[in-house]
C-alpha atoms as a PDB file:
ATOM      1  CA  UNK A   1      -2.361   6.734   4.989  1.00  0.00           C
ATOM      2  CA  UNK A   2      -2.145   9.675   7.407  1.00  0.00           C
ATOM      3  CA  UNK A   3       0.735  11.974   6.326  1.00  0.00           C
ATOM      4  CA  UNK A   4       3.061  11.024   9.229  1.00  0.00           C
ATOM      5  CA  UNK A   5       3.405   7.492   7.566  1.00  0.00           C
ATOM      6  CA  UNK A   6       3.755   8.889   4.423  1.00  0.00           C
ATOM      7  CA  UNK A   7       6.688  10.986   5.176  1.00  0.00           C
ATOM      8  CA  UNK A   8       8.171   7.773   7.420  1.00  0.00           C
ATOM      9  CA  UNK A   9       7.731   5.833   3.601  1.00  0.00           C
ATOM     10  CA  UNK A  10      10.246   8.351   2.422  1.00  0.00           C
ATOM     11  CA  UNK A  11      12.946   7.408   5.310  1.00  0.00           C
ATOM     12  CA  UNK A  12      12.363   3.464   4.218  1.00  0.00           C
ATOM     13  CA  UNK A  13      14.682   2.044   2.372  1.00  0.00           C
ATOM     14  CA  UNK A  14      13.805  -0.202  -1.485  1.00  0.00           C
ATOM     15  CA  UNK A  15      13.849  -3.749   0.203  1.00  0.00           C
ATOM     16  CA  UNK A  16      11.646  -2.457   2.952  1.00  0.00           C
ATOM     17  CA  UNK A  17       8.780  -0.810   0.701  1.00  0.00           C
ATOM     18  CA  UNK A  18       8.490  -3.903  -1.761  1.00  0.00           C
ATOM     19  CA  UNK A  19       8.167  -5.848   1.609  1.00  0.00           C
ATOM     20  CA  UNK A  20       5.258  -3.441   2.576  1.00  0.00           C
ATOM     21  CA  UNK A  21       3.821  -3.359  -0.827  1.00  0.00           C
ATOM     22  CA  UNK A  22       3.697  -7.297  -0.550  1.00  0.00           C
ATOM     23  CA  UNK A  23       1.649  -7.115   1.970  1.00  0.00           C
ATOM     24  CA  UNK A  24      -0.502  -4.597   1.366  1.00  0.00           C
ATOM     25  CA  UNK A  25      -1.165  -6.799  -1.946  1.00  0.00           C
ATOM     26  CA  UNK A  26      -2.252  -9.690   0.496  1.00  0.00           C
ATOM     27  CA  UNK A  27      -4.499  -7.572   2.414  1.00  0.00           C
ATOM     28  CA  UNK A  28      -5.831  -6.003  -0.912  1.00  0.00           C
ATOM     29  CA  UNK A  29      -6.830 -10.100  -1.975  1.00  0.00           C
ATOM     30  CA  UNK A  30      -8.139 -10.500   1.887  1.00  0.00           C
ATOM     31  CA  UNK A  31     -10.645  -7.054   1.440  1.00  0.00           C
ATOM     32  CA  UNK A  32     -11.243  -8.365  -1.890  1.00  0.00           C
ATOM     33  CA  UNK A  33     -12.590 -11.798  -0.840  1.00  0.00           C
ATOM     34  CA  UNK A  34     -14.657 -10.617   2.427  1.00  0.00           C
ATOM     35  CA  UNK A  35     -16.205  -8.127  -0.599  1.00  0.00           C
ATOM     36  CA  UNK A  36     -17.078 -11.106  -2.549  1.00  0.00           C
ATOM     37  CA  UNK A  37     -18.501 -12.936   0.555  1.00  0.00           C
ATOM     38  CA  UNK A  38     -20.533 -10.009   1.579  1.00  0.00           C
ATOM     39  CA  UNK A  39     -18.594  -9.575   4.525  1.00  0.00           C
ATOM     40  CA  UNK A  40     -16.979  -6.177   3.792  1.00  0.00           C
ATOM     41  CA  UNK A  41     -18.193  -3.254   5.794  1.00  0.00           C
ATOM     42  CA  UNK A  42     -16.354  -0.561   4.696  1.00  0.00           C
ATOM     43  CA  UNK A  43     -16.063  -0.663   0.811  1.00  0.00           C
ATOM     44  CA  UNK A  44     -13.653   2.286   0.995  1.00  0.00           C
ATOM     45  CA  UNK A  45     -10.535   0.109   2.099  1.00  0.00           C
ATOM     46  CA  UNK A  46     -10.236  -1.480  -0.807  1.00  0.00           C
ATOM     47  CA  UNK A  47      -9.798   2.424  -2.663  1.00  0.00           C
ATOM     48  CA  UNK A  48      -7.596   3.536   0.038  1.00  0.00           C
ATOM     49  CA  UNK A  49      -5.454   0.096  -0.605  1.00  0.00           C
ATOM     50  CA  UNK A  50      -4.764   0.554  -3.898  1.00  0.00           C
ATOM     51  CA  UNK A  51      -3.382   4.269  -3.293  1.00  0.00           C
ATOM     52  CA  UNK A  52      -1.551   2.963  -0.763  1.00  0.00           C
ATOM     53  CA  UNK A  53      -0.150   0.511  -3.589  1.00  0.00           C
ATOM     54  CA  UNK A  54       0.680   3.425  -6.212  1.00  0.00           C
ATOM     55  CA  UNK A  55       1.826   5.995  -3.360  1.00  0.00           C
ATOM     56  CA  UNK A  56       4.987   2.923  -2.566  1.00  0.00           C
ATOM     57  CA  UNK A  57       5.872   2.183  -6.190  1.00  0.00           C
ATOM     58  CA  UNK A  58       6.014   6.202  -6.760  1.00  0.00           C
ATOM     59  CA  UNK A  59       8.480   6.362  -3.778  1.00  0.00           C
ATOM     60  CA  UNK A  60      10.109   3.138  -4.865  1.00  0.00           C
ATOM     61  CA  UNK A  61      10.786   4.913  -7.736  1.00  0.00           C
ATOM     62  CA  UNK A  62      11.514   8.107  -7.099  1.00  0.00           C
ATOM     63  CA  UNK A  63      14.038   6.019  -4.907  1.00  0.00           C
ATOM     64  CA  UNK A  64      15.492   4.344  -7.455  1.00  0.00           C
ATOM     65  CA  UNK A  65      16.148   7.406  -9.898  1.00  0.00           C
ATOM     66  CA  UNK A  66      18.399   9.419  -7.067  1.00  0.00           C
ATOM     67  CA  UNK A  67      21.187   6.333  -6.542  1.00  0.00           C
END
């Protein structure tokens, strides 16, 4: 994530970022697949994914503490 999205994350609200982290978990099972098939060209996505995945549930919850 480039740090423009990561600072849009922050204006999301909860519903929105468990919608995006629902997706991003079906892309992560896509990337994960194509890896298995030996389709997968860049092997770094699936990293970058999964920070992706613990950068929303640390906003989620940093979210959730302020209310």
């Amino acid at each position: 994530m480039k740090s423009k999205e990561i600072k849009d994350l922050l204006s999301l609200a909860i519903p929105e970022m468990r919608k995006r982290l629902i997706s991003i978990n079906t892309e992560i099972k896509k990337i994960e697949i194509e890896r298995k098939l030996g389709k997968l060209k860049n092997t770094n996505l699936l990293g970058a994914k999964k920070k992706d995945i613990a950068r929303l549930k640390t906003f989620i919850k940093i979210k959730e503490t302020l209310k």
